[in-house]
Protein backbone atom coordinates (compact mmCIF):
# COMPACT_ATOMS: atom_id res chain seq x y z
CA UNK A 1 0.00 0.00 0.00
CA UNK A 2 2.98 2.47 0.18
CA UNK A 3 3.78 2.17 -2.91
CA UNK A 4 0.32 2.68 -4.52
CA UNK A 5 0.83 3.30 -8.16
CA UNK A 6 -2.64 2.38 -9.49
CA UNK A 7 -4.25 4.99 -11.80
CA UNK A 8 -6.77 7.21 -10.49
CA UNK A 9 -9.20 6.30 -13.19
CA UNK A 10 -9.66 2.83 -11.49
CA UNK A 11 -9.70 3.63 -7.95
CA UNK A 12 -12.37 1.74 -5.69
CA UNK A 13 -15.43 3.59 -5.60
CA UNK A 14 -15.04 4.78 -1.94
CA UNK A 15 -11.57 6.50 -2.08
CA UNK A 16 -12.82 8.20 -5.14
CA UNK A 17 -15.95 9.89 -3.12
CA UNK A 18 -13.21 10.25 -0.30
CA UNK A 19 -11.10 12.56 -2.24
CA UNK A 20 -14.01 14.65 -3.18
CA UNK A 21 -14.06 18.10 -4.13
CA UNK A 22 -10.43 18.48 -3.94
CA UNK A 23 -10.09 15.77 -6.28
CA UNK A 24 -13.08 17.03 -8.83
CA UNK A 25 -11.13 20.58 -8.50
CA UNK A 26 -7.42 18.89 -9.93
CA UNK A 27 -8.88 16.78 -12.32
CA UNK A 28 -10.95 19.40 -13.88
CA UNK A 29 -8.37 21.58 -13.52
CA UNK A 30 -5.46 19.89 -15.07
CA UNK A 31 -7.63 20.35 -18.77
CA UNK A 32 -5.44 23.38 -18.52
CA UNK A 33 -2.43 21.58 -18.98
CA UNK A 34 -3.34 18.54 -20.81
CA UNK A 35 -5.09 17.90 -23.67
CA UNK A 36 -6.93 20.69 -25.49
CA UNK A 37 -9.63 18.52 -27.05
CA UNK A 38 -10.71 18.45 -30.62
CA UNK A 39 -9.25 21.10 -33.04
CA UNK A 40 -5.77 21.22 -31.95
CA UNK A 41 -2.62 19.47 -30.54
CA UNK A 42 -2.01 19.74 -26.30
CA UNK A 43 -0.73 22.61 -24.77
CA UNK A 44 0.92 22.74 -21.80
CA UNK A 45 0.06 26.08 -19.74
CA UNK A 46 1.43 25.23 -16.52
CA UNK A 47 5.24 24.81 -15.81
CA UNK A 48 7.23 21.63 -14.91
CA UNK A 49 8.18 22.27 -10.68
CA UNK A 50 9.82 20.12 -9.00
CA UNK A 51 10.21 19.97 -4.75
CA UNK A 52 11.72 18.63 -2.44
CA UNK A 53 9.70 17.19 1.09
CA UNK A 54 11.83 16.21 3.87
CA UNK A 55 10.56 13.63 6.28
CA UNK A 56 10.89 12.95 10.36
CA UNK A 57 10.83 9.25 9.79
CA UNK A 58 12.92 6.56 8.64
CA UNK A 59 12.80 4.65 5.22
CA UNK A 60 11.74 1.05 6.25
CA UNK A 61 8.21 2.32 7.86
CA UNK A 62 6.13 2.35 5.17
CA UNK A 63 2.92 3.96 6.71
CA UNK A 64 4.69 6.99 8.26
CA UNK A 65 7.68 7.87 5.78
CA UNK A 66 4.97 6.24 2.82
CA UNK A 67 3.17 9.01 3.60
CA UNK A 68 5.40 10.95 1.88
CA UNK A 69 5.75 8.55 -1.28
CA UNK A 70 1.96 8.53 -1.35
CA UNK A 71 1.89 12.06 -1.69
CA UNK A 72 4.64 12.58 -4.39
CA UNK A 73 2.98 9.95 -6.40
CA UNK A 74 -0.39 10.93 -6.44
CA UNK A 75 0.65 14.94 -7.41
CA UNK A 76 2.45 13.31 -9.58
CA UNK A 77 -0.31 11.20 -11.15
CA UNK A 78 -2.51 14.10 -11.25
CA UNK A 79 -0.17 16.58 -12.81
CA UNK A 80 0.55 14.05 -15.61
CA UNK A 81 4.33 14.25 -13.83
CA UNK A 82 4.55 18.05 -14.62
CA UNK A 83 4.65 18.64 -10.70
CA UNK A 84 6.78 16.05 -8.92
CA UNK A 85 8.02 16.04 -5.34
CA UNK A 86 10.86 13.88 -3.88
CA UNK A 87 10.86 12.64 -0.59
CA UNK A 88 13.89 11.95 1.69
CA UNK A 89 13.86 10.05 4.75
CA UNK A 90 15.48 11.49 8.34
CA UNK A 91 18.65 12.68 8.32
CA UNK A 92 19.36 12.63 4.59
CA UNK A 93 18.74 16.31 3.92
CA UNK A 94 17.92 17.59 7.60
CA UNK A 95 17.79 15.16 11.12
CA UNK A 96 14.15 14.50 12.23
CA UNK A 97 13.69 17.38 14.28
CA UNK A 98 15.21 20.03 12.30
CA UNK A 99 12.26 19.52 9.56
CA UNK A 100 9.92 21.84 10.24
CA UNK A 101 13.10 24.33 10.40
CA UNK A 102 13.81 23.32 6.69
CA UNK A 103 10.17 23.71 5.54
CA UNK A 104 9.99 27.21 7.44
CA UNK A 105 13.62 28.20 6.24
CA UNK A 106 12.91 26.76 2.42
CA UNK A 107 15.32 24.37 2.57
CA UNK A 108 12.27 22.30 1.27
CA UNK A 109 9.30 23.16 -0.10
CA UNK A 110 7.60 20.35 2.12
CA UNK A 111 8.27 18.71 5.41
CA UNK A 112 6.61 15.67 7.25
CA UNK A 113 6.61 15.23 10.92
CA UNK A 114 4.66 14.95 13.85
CA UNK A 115 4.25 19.03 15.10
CA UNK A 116 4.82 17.74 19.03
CA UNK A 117 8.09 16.95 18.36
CA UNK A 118 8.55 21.45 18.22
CA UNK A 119 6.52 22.36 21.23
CA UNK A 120 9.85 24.40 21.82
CA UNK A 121 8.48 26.86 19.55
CA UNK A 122 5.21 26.66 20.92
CA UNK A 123 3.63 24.45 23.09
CA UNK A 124 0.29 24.68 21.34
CA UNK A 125 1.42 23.06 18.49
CA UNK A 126 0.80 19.95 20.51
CA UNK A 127 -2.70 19.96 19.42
CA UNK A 128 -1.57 19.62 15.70
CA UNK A 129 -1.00 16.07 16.53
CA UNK A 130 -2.77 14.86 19.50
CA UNK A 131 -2.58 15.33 22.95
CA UNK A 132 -2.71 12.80 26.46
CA UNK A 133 -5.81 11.73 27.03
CA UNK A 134 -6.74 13.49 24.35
CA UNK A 135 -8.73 12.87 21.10
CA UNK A 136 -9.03 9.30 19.26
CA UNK A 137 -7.90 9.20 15.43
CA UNK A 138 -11.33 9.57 14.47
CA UNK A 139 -11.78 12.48 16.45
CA UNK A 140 -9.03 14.07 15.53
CA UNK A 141 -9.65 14.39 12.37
CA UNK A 142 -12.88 15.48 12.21
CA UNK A 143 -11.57 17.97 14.69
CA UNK A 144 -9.17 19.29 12.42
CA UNK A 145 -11.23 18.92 9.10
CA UNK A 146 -14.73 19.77 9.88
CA UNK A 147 -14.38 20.79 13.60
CA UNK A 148 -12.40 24.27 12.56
CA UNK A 149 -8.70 22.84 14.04
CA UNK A 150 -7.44 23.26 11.04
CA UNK A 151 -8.21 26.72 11.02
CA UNK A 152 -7.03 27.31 14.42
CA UNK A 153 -3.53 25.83 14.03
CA UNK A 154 -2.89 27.69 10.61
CA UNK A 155 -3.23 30.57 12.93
CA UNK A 156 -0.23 29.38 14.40
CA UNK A 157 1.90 28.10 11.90
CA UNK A 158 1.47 31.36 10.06
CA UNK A 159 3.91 32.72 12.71
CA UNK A 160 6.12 30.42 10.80
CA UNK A 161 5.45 31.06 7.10
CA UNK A 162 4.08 27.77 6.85
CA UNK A 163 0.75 26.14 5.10
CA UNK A 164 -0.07 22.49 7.04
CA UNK A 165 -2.23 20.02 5.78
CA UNK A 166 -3.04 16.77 8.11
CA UNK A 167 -0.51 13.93 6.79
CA UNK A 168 -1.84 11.01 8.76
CA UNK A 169 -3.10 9.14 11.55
CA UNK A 170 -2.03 6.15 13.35
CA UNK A 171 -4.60 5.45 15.86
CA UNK A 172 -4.15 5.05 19.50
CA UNK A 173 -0.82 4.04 19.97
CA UNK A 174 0.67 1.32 23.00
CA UNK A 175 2.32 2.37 25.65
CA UNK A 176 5.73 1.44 24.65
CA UNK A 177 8.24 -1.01 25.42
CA UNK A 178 9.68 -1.56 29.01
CA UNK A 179 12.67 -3.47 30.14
CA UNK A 180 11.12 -4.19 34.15
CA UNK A 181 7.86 -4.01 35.00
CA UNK A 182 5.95 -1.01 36.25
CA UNK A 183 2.59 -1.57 38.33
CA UNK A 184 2.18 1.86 40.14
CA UNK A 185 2.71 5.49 39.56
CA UNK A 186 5.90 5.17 42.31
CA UNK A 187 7.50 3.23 39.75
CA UNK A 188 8.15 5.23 37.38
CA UNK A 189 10.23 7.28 39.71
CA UNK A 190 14.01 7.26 38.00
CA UNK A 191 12.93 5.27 34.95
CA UNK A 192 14.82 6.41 31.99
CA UNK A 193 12.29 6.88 28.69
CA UNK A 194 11.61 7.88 25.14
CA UNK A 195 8.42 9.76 25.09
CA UNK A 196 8.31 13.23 23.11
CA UNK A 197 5.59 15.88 23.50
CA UNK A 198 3.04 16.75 26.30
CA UNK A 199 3.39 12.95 27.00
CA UNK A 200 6.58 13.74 27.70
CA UNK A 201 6.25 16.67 30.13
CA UNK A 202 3.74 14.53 31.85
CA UNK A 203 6.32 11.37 32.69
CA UNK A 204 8.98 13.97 34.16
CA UNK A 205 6.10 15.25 36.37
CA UNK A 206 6.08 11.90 37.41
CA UNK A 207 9.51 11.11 38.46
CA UNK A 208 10.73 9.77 34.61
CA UNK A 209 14.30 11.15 32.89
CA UNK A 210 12.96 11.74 29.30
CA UNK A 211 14.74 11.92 26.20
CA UNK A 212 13.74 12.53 22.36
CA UNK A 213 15.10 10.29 20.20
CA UNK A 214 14.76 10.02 16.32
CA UNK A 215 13.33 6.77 15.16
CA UNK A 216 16.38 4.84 13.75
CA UNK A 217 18.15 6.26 17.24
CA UNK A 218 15.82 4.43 19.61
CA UNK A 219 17.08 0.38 19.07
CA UNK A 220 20.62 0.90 19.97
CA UNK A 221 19.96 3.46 23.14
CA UNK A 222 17.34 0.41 24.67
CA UNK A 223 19.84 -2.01 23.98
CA UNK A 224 22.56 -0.45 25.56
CA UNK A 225 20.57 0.82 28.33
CA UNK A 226 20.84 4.36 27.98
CA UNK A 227 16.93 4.17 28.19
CA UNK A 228 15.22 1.76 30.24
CA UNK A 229 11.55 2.19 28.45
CA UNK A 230 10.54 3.74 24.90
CA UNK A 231 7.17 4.15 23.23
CA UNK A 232 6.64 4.48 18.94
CA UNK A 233 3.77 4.03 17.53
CA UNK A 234 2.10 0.54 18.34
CA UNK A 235 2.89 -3.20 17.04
CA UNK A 236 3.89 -3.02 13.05
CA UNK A 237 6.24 -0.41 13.18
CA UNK A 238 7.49 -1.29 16.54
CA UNK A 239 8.07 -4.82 15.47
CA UNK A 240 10.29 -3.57 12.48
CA UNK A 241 12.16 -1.29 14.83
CA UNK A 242 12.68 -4.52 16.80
CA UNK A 243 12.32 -3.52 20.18
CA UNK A 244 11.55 -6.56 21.14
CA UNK A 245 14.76 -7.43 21.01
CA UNK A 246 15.81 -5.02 23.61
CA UNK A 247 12.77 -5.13 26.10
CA UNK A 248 9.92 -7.84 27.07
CA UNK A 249 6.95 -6.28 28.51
CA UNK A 250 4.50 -3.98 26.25
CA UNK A 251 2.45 -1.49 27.91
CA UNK A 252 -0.61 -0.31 26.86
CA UNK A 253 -2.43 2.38 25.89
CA UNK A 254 -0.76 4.99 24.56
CA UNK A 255 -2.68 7.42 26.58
CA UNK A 256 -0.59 10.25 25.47
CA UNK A 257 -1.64 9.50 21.80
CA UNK A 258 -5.09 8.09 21.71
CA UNK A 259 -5.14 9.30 18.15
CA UNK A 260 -2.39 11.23 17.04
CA UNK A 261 -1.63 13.17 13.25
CA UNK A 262 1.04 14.03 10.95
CA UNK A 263 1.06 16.92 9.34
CA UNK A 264 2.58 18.16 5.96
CA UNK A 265 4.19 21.37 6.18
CA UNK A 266 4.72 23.71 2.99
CA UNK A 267 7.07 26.74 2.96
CA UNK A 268 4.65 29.83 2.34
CA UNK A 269 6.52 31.34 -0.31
CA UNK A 270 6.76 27.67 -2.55
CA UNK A 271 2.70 27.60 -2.01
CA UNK A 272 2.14 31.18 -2.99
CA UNK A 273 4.04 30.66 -6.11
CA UNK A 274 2.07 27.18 -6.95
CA UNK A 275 -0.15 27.49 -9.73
CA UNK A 276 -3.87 26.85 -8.76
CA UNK A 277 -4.39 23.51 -10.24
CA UNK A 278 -0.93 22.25 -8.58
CA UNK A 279 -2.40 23.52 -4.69
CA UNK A 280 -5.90 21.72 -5.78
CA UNK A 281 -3.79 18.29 -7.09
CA UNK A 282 -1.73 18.82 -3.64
CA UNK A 283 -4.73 18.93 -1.49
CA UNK A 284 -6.22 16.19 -3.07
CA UNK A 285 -2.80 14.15 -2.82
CA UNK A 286 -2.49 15.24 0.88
CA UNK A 287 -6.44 13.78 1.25
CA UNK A 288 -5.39 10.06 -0.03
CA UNK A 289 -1.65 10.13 1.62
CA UNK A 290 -3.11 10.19 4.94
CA UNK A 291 -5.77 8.28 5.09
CA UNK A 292 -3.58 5.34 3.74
CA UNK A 293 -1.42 5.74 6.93
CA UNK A 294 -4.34 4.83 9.28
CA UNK A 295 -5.68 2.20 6.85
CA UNK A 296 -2.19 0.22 7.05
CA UNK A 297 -1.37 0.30 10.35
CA UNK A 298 -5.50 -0.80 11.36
CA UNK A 299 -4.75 -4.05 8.85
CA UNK A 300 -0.97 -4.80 9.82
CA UNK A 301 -0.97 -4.08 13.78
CA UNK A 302 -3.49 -7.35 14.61
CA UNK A 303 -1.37 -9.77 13.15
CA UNK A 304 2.21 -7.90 14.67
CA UNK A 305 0.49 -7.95 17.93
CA UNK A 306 -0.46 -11.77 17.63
CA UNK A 307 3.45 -12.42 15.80
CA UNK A 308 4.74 -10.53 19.26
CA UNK A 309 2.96 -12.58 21.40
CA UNK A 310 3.04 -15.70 19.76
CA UNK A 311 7.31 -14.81 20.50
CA UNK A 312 7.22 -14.44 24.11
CA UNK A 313 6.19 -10.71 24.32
CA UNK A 314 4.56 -9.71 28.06
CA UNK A 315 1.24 -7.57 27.60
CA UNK A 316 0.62 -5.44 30.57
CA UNK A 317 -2.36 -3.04 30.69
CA UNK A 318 -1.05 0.06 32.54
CA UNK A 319 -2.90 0.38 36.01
CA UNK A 320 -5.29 2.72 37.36
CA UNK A 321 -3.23 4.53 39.51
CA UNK A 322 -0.46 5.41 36.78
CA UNK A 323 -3.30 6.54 34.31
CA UNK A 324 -5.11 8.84 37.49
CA UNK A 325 -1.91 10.47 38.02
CA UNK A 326 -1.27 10.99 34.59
CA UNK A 327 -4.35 11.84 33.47
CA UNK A 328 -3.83 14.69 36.49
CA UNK A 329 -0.82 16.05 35.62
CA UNK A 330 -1.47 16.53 32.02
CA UNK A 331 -4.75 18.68 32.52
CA UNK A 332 -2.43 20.65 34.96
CA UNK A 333 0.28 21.12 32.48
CA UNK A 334 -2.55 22.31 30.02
CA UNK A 335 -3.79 24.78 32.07
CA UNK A 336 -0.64 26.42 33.21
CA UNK A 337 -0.13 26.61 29.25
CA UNK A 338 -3.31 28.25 28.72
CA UNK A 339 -2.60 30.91 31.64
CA UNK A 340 0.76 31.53 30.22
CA UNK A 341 -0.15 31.54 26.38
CA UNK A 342 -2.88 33.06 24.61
CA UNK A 343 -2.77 31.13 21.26
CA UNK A 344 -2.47 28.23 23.38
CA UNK A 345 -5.74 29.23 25.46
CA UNK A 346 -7.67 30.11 22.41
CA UNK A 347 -6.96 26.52 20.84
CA UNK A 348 -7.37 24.80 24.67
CA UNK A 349 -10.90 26.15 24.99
CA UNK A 350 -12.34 25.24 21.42
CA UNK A 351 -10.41 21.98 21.56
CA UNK A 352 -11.97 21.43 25.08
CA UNK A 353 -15.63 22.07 24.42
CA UNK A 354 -15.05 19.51 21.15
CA UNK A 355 -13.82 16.91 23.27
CA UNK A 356 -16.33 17.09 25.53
CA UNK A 357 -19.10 16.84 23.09
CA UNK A 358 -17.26 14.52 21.08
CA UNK A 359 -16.33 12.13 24.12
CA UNK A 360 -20.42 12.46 25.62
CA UNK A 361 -21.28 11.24 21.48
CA UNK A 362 -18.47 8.20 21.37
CA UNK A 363 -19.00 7.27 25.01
CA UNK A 364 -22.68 6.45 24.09
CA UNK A 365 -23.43 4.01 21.03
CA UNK A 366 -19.63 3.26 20.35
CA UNK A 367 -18.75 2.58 23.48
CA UNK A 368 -21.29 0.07 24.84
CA UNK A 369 -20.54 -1.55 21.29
CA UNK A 370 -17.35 -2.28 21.88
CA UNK A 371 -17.24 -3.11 25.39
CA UNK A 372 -19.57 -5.71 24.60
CA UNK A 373 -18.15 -6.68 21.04
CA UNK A 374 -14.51 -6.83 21.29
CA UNK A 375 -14.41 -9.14 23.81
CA UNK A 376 -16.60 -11.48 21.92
CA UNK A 377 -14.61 -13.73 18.96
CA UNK A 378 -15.43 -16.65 17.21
C-alpha cells in the first residue's frame, strides 16, 4: 500500500468519493495543462516544478515515511508528472527534528513530521497532533477537518510562514516497550524513557528522565541501556524497529496519543508561487496520503500484535493509579499553558468544548458496542 501506483481512473469507488471536491477541483483543472480537445494538438500552460519534502521518519516504515511517497505519487499522477516532489527520509537532507526548520527556512518546499516533536516553539502546536488523554484518530480528524482545528492551528503556523495540511493518523498508539515491569505510579520514579511531547512533560512530572530520540536512534539506546523504556507508535512499526529485542513487557495504551496526526508542512513562499491547479492536485494528494497511513497500520498491527505474542512478548495493561496520576498532571500542564499563552488558550478552549461533546457522542453508542463486542470472537 505504500507504494500505490494504481491509476486514479480505477480507484475503488469509496476513495474516489473520499477525495471529493479536492479531487473534482485537480482533475478538472489539469484540462489546462493537458489535452486541449478536438481542433488542436495539447498545450501545456502550466510549468514543470519540482520539490523537495523532507521527512521525520525513517525509510523502512512504510505507513509513516509512505506518507510521503503517497503524496509525491499521487501529485504526480494528477499533474501528468509536470509537478513532482521527492521525498527523503530522516537525516538525509535535515535530522528528524530540524524539519519543520527546513520547511519554514525553504530548505524544502515540504516537510513531514509529527508538530509535538517542536513544542519548543510553541507548546500549542501539541494539538496539531494529538494530545494525552486526548482525542481518538477519528476524532481528531474530524476535529481538524470539519471541527475548525485546522483553522485554528494555521493561525499558528502562520507565525512560521508555513501552510499544514493533516498527513496522517495512526490510531491510539501502545504504551511502549519496558525493560522491568511497572505496576504503580511510584515506579516510574528514575525510569529512563523515550516519550516526546506533552506525553513527555507529563512522565517527568512523574519522576521519569525523558529523552527525544529520532526513530532509527531508539534500538541501539534500549539495547545499551541508555533508556530503560521507549514508546513508537504501536505493534507493526514497533516490530520492524525490533524492540523486542531489547525489552519484554509492552504497555498499553498509549494514553498520550489516543489518536495522534502528521502533518505536511509547505514553505509559504513555494505555495504562494504554486499554480492553482498544482495547490488543488496537492490537497487532493495530501487527502489520499493520509488516510492510507491509518488504513495500514488498522490491517498490519493485529497480526504484529499476535506475531509478538506468539514470541514471548509480556502484555501489561497500565494500572489505574499510573493513568489517574497521569491523566492529572497533564490537565495541569494544560492549564498552566493556557494561563501563560494566549494562542495556546484560544486553541485549549475550542479543543476542550469539542472533546467534551465529542467524548459524551463516542462514550454512548460506540462505546457500549465495543465493550460488549470486542471481547466477543469466534
Amino acid at each position: 500500500m505504500a507504494n500505490d501506483k494504481h491509476d486514479s481512473t480505477n480507484e475503488p469507488l469509496d476513495r474516489r468519493r473520499f477525495l471529493g471536491k479536492a479531487a473534482a477541483a485537480a482533475t478538472v483543472s489539469l484540462v489546462a495543462c493537458g489535452d486541449a480537445g478536438e481542433g488542436g494538438p495539447a498545450v501545456q500552460t502550466n510549468p514543470r516544478v519540482q520539490w523537495r519534502l523532507a521527512s521525520s521518519f525513517p525509510p523502512n516504515l512504510d505507513a509513516l515515511y509512505g506518507a510521503s511517497e503517497r503524496l509525491s505519487e499521487r501529485v504526480a499522477a494528477l499533474t501528468e508528472g509536470r509537478f513532482t516532489i521527492r521525498p527523503y527520509p530522516a537525516g538525509e537532507i535535515v535530522p528528524a527534528f530540524e524539519v519543520m526548520d527546513a520547511a519554514q527556512q525553504g530548505t524544502v518546499q515540504v516537510g513531514h513530521s509529527a508538530s509535538y516533536y517542536f513544542t519548543g516553539k510553541n507548546p500549542v502546536l501539541a494539538f496539531d497532533t494529538g494530545v494525552p488523554f486526548g482525542l481518538t484518530s477519528r476524532q481528531q480528524m474530524a476535529w481538524l477537518n470539519v471541527g475548525g482545528g485546522q483553522e485554528l492551528m494555521q493561525e499558528v503556523f502562520s507565525d512560521f510562514g508555513i501552510v499544514i495540511f493533516p498527513g496522517g493518523n495512526t490510531g491510539a498508539q501502545m504504551g511502549g516497550w519496558f525493560k522491568r515491569e511497572v505496576n504503580s505510579a511510584a515506579g516510574l520514579r528514575g525510569l529512563k524513557m523515550r516519550i516526546p511531547g506533552l506525553g513527555g512533560e507529563v512522565m517527568d512530572r512523574l519522576g521519569v528522565t525523558v529523552q527525544n530520540l529520532a526513530g532509527g536512534e531508539i534500538y541501539p539506546a534500549l539495547e545499551r541501556g541508555v533508556i530503560d523504556a521507549t514508546e513508537w507508535v504501536g505493534p507493526y512499526d514497533d516490530e520492524k524497529l525490533e524492540f523486542h529485542r531489547a525489552a519484554r513487557f509492552y504497555y498499553y495504551p498509549g494514553w498520550w496519543e489516543p489518536g495522534p496526526s502528521m502533518s505536511f508542512y509547505v514553505n509559504r513562499t513555494a505555495w504562494d508561487s504554486l499554480p492553482s491547479v498544482y495547490q488543488e492536485a496537492f490537497r487532493a494528494a495530501t487527502v489520499w496520503a493520509g488516510y492510507a497511513t491509518q488504513l495500514i497500520y488498522d490491517a498490519q498491527n493485529p497480526a504484529a500484535l499476535k506475531r509478538l505474542v506468539d514470541g514471548g512478548v509480556q502484555l501489561r495493561r497500565f494500572s489505574d493509579d499510573i493513568l489517574v496520576a497521569a491523566h492529572t498532571a497533564a490537565r495541569a500542564i494544560q492549564e498552566e499553558n493556557a494561563a501563560a499563552n494566549a494562542s495556546y488558550r484560544k486553541v485549549y478552549d475550542a479543543w476542550k468544548i469539542f472533546r467534551d461533546q465529542s467524548f459524551s457522542w463516542f462514550g454512548t453508542a460506540e462505546q457500549a458496542f465495543a465493550e460488549f463486542a470486542f471481547t466477543r470472537t469466534g
